[in-house]
N, C-alpha and C. Protein backbone atom coordinates (compact mmCIF):
# COMPACT_ATOMS: atom_id res chain seq x y z
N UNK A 1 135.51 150.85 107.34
CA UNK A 1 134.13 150.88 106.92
C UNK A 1 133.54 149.50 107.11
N UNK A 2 132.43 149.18 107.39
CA UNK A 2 131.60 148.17 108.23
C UNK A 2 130.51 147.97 107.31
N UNK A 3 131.18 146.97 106.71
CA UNK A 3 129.96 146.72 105.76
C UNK A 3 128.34 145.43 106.67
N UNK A 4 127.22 145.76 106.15
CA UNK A 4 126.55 144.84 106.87
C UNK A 4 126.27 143.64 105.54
N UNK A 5 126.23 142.63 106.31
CA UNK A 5 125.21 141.81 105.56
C UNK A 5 124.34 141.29 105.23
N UNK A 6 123.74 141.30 104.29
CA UNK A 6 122.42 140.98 104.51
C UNK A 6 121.86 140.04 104.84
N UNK A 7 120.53 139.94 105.62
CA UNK A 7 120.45 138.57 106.53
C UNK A 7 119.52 137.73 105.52
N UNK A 8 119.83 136.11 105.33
CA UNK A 8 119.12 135.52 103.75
C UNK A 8 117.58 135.13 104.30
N UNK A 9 116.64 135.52 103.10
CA UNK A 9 115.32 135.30 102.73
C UNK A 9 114.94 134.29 103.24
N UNK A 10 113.47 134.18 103.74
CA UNK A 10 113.47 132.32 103.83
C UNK A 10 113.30 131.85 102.75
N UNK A 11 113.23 132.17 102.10
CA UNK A 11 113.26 131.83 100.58
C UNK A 11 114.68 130.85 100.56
N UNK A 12 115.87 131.79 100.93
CA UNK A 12 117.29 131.16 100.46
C UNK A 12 117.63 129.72 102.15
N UNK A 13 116.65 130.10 102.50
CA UNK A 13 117.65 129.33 104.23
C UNK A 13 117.35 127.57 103.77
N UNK A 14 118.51 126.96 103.89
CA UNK A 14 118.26 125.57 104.14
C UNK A 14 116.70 124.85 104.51
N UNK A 15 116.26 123.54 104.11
CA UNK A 15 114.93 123.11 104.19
C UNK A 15 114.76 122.58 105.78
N UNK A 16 116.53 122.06 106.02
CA UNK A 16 116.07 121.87 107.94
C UNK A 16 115.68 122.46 108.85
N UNK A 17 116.12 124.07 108.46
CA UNK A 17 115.99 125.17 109.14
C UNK A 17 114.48 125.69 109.06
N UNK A 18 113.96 125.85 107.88
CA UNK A 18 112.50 125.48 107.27
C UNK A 18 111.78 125.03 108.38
N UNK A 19 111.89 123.97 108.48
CA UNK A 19 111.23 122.71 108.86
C UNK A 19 111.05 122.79 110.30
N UNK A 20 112.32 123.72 111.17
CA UNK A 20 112.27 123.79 112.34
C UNK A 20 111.62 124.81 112.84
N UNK A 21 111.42 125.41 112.03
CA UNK A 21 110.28 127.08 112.25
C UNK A 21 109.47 126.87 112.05
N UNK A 22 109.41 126.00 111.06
CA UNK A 22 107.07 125.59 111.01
C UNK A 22 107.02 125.09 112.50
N UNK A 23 107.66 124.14 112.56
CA UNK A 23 107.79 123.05 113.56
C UNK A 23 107.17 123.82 115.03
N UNK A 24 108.13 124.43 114.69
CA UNK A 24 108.25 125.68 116.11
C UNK A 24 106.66 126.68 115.77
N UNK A 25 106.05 126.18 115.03
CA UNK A 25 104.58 127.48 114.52
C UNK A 25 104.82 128.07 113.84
N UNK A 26 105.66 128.82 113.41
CA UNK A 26 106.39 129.30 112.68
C UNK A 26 105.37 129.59 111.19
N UNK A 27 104.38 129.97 110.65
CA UNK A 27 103.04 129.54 109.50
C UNK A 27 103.97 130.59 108.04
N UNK A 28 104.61 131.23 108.38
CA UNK A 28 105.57 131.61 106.99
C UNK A 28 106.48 130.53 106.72
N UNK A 29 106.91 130.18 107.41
CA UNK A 29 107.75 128.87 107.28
C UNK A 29 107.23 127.70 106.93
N UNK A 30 105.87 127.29 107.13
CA UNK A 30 105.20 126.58 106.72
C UNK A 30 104.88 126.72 105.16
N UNK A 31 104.52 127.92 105.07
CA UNK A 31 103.76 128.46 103.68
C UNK A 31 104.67 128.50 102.81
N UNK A 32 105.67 127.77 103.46
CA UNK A 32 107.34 127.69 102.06
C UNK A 32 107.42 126.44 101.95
N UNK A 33 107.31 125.36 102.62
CA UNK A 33 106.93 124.42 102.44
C UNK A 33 106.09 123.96 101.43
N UNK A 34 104.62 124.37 102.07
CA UNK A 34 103.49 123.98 100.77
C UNK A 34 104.03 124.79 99.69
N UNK A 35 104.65 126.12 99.56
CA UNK A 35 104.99 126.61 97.85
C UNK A 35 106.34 125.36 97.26
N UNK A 36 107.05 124.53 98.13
CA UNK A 36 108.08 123.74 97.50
C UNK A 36 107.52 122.90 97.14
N UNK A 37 106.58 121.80 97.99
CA UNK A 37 106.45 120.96 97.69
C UNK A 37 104.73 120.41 97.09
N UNK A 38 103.64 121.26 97.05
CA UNK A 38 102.84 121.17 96.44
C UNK A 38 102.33 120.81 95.34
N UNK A 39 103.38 121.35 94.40
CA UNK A 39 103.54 120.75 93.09
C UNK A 39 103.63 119.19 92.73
N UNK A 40 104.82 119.29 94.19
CA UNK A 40 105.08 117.25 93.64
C UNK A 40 104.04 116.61 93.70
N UNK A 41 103.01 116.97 95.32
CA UNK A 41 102.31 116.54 95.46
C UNK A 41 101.16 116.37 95.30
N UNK A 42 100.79 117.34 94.49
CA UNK A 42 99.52 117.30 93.38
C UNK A 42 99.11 116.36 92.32
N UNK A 43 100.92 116.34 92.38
CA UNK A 43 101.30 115.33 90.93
C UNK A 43 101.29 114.19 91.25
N UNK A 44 101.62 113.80 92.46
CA UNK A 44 101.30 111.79 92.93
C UNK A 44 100.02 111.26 93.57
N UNK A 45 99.11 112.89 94.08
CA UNK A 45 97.92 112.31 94.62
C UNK A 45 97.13 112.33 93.36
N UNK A 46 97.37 113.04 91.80
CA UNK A 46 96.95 112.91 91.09
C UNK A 46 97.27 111.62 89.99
N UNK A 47 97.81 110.92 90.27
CA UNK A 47 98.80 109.33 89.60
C UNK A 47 97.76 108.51 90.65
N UNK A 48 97.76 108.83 91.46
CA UNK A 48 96.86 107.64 92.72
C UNK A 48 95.50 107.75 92.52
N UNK A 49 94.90 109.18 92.77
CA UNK A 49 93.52 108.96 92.46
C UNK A 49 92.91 109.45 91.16
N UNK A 50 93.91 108.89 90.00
CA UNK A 50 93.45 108.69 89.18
C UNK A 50 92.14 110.09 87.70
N UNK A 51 92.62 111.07 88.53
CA UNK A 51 91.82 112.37 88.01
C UNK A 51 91.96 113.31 89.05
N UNK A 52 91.60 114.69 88.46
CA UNK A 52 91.90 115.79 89.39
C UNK A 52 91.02 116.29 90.10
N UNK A 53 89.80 115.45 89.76
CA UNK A 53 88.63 116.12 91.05
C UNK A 53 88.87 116.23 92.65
N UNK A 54 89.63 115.11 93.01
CA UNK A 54 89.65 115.44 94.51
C UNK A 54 91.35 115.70 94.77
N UNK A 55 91.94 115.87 93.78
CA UNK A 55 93.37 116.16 94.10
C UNK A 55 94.04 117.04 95.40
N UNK A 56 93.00 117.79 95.14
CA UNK A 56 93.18 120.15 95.85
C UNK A 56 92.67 119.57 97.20
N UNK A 57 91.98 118.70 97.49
CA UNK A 57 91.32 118.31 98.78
C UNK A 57 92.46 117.32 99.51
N UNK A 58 92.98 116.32 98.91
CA UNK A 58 93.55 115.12 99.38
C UNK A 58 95.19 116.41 99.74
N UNK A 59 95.36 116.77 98.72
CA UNK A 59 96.67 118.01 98.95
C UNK A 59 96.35 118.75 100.54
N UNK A 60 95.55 119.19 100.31
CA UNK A 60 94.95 120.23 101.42
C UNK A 60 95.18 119.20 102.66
N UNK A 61 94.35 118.40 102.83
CA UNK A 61 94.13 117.52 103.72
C UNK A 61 95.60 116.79 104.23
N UNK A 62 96.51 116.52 103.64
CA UNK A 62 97.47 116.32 104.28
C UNK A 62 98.95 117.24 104.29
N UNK A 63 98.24 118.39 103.61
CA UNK A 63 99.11 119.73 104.58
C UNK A 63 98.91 119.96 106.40
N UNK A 64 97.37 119.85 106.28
CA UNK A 64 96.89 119.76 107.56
C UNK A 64 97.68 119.18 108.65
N UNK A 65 97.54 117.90 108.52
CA UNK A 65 98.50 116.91 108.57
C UNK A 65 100.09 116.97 108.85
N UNK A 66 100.25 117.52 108.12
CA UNK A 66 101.66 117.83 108.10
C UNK A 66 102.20 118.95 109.33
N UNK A 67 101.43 120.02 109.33
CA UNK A 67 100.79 120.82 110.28
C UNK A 67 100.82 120.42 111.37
N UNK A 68 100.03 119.37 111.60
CA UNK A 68 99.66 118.66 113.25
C UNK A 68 100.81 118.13 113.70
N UNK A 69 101.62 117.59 112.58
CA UNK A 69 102.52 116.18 113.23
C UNK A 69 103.75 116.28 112.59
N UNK A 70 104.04 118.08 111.80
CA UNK A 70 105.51 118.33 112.01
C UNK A 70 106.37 118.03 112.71
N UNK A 71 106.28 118.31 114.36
CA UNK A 71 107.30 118.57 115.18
C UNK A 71 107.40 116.75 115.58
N UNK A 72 106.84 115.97 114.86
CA UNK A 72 107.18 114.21 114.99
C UNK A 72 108.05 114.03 114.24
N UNK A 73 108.37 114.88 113.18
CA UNK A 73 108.86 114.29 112.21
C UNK A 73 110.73 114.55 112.68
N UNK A 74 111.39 113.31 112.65
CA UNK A 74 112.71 113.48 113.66
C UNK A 74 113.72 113.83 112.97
N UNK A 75 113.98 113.57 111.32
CA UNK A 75 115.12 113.87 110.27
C UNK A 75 113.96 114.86 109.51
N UNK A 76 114.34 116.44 109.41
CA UNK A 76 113.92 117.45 108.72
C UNK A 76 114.77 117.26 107.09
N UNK A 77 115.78 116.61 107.26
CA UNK A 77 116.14 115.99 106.10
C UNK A 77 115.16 115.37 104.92
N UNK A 78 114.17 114.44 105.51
CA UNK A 78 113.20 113.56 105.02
C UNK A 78 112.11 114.49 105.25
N UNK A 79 111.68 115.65 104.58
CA UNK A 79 110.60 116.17 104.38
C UNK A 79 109.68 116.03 103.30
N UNK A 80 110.49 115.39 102.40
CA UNK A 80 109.86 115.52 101.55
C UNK A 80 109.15 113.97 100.91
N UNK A 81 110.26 113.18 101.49
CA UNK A 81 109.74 112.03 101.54
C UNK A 81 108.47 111.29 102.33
N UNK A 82 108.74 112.29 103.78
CA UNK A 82 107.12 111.60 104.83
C UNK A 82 106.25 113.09 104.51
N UNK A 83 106.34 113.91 103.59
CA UNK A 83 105.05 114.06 102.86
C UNK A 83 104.55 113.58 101.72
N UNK A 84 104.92 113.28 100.97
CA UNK A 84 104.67 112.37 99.82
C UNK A 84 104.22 110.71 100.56
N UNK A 85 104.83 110.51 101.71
CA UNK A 85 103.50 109.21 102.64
C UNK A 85 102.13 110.07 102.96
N UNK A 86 102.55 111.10 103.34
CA UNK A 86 101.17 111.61 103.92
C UNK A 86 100.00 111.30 103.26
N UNK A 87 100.56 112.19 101.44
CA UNK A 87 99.52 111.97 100.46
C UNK A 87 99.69 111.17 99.67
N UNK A 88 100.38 110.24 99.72
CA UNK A 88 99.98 108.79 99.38
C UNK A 88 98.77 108.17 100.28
N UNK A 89 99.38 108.13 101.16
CA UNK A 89 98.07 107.30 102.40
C UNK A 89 97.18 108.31 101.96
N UNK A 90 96.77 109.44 102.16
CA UNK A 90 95.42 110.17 102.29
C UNK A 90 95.34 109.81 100.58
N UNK A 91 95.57 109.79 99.96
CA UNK A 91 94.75 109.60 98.28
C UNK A 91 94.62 107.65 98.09
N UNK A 92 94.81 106.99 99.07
CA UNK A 92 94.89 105.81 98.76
C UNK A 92 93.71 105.81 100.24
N UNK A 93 93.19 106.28 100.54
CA UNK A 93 92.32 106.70 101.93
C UNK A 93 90.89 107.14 101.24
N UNK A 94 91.30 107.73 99.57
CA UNK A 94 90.22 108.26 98.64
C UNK A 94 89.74 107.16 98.02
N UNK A 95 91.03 106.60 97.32
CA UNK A 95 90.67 105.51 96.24
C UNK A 95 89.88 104.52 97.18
N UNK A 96 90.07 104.31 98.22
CA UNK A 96 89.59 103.10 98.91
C UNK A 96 87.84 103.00 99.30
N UNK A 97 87.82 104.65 99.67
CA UNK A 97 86.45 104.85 100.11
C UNK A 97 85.62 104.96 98.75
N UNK A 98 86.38 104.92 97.35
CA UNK A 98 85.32 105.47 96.19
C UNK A 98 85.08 103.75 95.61
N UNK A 99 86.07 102.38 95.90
CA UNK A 99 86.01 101.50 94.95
C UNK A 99 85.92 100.63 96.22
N UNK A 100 86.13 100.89 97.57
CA UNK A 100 86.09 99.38 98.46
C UNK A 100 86.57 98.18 98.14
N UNK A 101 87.83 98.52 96.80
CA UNK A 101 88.82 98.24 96.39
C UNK A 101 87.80 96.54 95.51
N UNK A 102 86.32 97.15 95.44
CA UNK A 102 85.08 96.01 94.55
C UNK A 102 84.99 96.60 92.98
N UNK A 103 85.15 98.26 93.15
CA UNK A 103 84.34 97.74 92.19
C UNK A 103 85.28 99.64 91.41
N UNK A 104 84.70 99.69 90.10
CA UNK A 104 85.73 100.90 89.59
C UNK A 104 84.51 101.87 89.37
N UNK A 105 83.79 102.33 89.40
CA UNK A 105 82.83 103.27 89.60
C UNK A 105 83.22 104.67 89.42
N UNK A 106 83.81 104.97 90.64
CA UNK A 106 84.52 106.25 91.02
C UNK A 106 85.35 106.89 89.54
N UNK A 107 86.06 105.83 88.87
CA UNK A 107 86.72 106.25 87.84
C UNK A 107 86.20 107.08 86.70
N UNK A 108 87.01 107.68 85.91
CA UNK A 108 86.27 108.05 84.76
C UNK A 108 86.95 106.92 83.76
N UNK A 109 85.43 106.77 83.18
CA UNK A 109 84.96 105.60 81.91
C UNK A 109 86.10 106.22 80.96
N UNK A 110 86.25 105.19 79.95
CA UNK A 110 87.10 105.44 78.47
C UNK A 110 85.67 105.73 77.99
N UNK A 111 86.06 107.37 76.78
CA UNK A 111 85.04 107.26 76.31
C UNK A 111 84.82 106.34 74.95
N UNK A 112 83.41 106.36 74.97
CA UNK A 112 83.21 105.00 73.91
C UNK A 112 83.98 105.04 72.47
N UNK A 113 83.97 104.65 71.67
CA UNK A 113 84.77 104.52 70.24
C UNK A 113 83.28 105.08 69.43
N UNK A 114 82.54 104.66 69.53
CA UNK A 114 80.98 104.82 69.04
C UNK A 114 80.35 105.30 70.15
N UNK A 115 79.67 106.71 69.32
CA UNK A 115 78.69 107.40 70.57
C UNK A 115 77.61 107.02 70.51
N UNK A 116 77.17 106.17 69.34
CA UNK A 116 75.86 105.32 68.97
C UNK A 116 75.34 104.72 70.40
N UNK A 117 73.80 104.10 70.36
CA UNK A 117 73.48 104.01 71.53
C UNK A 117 74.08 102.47 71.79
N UNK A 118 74.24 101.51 70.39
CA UNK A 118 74.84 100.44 70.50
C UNK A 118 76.58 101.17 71.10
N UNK A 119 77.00 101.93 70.74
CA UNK A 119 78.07 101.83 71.24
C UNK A 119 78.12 102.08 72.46
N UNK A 120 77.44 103.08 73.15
CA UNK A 120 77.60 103.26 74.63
C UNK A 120 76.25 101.78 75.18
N UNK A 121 76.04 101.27 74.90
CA UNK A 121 75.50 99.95 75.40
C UNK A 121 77.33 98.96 76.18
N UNK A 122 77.26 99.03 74.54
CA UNK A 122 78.27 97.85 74.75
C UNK A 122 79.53 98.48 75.52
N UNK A 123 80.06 100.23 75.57
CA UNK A 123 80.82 100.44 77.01
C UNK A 123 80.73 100.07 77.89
N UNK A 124 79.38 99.88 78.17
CA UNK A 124 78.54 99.92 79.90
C UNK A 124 78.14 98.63 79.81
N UNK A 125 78.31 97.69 78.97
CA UNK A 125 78.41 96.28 78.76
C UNK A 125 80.07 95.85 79.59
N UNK A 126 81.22 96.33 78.82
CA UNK A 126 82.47 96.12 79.51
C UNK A 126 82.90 96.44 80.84
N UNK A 127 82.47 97.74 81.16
CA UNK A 127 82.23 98.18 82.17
C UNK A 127 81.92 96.72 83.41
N UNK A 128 80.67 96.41 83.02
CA UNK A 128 80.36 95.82 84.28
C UNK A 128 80.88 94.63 84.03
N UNK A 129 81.41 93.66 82.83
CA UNK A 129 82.04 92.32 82.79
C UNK A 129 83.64 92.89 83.53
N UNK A 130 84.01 93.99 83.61
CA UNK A 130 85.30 94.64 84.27
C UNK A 130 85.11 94.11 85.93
N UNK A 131 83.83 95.02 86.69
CA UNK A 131 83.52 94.96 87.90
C UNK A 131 83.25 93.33 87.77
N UNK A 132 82.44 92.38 87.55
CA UNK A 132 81.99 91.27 87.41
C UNK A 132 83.34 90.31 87.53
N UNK A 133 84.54 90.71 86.51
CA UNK A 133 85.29 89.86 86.54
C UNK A 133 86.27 89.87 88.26
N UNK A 134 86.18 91.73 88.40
CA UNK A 134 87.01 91.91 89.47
C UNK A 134 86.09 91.28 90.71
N UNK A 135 85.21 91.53 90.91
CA UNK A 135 84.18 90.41 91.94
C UNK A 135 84.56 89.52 92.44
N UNK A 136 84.90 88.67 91.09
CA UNK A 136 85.52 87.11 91.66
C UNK A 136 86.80 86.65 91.95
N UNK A 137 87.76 88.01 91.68
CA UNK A 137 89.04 87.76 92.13
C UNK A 137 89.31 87.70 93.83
N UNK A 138 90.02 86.73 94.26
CA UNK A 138 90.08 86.77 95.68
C UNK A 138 90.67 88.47 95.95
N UNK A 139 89.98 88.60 97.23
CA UNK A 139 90.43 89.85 97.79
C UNK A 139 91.61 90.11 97.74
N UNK A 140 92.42 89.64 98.19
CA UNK A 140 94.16 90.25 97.88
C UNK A 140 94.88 90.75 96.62
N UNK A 141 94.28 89.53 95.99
CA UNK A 141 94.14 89.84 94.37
C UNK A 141 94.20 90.80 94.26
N UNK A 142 92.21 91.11 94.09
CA UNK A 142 91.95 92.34 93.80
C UNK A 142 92.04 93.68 94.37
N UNK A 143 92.88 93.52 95.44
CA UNK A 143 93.57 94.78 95.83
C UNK A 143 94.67 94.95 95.15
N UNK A 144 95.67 94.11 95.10
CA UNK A 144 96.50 94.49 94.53
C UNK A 144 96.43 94.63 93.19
N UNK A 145 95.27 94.31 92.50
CA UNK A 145 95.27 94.68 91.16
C UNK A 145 94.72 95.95 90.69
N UNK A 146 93.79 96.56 91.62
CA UNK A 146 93.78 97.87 91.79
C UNK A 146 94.90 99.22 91.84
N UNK A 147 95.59 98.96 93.04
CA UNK A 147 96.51 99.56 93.77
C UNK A 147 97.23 100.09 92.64
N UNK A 148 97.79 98.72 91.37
CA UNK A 148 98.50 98.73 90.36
C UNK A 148 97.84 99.31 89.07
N UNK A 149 96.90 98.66 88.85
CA UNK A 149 96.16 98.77 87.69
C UNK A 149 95.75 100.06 87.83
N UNK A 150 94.78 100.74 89.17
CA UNK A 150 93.47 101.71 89.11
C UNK A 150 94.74 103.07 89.79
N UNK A 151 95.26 102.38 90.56
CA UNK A 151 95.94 103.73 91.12
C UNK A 151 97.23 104.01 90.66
N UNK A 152 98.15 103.26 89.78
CA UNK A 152 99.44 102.83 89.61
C UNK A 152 99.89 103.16 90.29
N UNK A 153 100.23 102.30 91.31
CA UNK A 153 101.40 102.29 92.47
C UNK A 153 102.38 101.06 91.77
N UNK A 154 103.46 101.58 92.41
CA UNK A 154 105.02 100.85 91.91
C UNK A 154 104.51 99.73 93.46
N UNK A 155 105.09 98.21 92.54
CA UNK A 155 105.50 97.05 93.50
C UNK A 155 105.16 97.16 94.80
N UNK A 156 106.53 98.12 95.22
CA UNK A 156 107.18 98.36 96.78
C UNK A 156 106.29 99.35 97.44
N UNK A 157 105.52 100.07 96.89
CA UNK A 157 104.45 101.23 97.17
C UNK A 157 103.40 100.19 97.59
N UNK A 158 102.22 99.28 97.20
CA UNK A 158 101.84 98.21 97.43
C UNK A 158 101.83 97.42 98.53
N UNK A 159 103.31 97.05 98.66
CA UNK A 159 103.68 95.99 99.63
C UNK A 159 103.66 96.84 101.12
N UNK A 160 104.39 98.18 100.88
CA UNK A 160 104.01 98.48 102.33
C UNK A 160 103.21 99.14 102.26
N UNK A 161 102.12 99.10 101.47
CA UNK A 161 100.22 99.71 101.56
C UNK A 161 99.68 98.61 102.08
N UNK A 162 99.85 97.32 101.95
CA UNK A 162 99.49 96.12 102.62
C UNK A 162 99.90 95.36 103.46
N UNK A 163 101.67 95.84 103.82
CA UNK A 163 101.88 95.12 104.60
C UNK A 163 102.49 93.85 104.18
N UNK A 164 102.73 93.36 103.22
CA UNK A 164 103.06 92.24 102.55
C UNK A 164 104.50 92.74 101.86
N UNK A 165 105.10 91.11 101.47
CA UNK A 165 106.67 91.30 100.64
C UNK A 165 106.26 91.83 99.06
N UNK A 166 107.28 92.50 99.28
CA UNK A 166 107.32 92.89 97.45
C UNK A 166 107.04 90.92 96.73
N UNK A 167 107.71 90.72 96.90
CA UNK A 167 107.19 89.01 96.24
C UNK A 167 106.23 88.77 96.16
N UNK A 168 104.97 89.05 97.06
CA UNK A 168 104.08 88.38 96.97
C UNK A 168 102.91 89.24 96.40
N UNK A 169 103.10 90.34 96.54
CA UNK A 169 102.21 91.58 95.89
C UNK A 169 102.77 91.06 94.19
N UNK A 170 103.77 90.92 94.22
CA UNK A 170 104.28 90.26 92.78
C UNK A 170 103.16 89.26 91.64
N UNK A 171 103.79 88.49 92.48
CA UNK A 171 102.83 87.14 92.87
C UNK A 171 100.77 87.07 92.48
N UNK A 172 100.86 88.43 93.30
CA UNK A 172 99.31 88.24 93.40
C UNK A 172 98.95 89.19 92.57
N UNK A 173 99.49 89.68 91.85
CA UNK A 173 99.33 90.81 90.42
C UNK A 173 99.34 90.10 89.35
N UNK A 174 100.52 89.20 89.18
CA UNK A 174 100.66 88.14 88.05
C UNK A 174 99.35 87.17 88.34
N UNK A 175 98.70 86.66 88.88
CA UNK A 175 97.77 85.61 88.63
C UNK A 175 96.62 86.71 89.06
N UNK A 176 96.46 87.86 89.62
CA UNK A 176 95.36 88.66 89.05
C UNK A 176 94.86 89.15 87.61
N UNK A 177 95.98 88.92 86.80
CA UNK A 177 96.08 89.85 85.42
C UNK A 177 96.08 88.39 84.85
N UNK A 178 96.27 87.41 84.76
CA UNK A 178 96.20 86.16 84.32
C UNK A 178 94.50 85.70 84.00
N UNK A 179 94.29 85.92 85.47
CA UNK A 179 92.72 85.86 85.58
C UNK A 179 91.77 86.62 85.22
N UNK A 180 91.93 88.14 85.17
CA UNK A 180 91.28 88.76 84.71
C UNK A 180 91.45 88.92 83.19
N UNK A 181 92.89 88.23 82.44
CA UNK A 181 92.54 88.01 81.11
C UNK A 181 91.81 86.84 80.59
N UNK A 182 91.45 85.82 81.27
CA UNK A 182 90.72 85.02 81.10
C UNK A 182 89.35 85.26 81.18
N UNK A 183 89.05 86.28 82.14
CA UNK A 183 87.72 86.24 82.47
C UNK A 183 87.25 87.43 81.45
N UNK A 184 87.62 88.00 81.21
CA UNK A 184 87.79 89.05 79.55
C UNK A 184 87.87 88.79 78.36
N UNK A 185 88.43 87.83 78.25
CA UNK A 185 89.10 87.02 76.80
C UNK A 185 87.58 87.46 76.04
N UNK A 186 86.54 87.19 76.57
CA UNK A 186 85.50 87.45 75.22
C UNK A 186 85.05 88.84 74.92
N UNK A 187 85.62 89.99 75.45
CA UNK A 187 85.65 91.06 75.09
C UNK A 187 87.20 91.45 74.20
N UNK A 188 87.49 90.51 73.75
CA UNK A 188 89.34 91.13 72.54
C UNK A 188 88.41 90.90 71.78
């Protein structure tokens, strides 16, 4: 007697194998993809840009992406890692176009402690001694004090967003936050 077996789900098949069927066009194979890894990535373009309004877009947008420039990708091993660059770069592609890395706008405000009109004065008082102080930080600075501060990116996330050593993104965080507590000090 000849038993058959059953042939496994793509559900159950390895992620290389995955990877080589999108690759190949393959759009069910794809659509297992975005159900694996969507989640993560909702969750770091939402750590980067800082709120969920443009999350579903920046996600979307570098599925696309992913889409176009699958069959580049040379270790199907690392899928999950050069998508999580994808939407890093594309949500750090957001943050950039909403703050021109000048000014915090784009963000959502803390709401005030006092809804009084003195109190929302003096929010929108801090507010702009915030932008004001970030103004005068040299540019590198104030990128990297963003990157950290507005988008929390880790160190090494940073350094190769700029191109620079982990040291010096270091470096230029510590005497950003130095400076910008100085230039604050009269708002404690």
């Amino acid at each position: 007697m000849r038993t058959s077996q059953q042939q496994p789900t793509l559900d159950q098949v390895d992620e290389r194998v995955i990877v080589g069927r999108a690759a190949d066009g393959d759009a069910r194979a794809f659509e297992l993809i975005v159900r694996r890894h969507s989640g993560l990535m909702r969750a770091y373009a939402r750590n980067i840009l800082g709120s969920t309004d443009e999350v579903d877009d920046v996600v979307q947008e570098s599925f696309i992406v992913a889409w176009q420039q699958l069959e580049s990708l040379s270790d199907p091993a690392a899928l999950k890692s050069w998508l999580m660059r994808i939407v890093g770069r594309r949500s750090i592609d957001r943050v950039r176009a909403r703050h021109d890395h000048d000014d915090l706008s784009g963000h959502d405000e803390a709401a005030p402690i006092d809804l009084s009109p003195e109190g929302a004065v003096q929010a929108h008082s801090l507010e702009d001694a915030v932008q004001s102080a970030l103004g005068r930080l040299p540019t590198a600075q104030r990128r990297c004090w963003v990157l950290k501060e507005i988008a929390g990116m880790r160190y090494r996330e940073i350094a190769a967003e700029l191109d620079l050593p982990e040291s010096t993104v270091r470096g230029l965080i510590a005497r950003a936050r130095t400076r910008m507590a100085t230039e604050m000090e009269a708002w404690r």
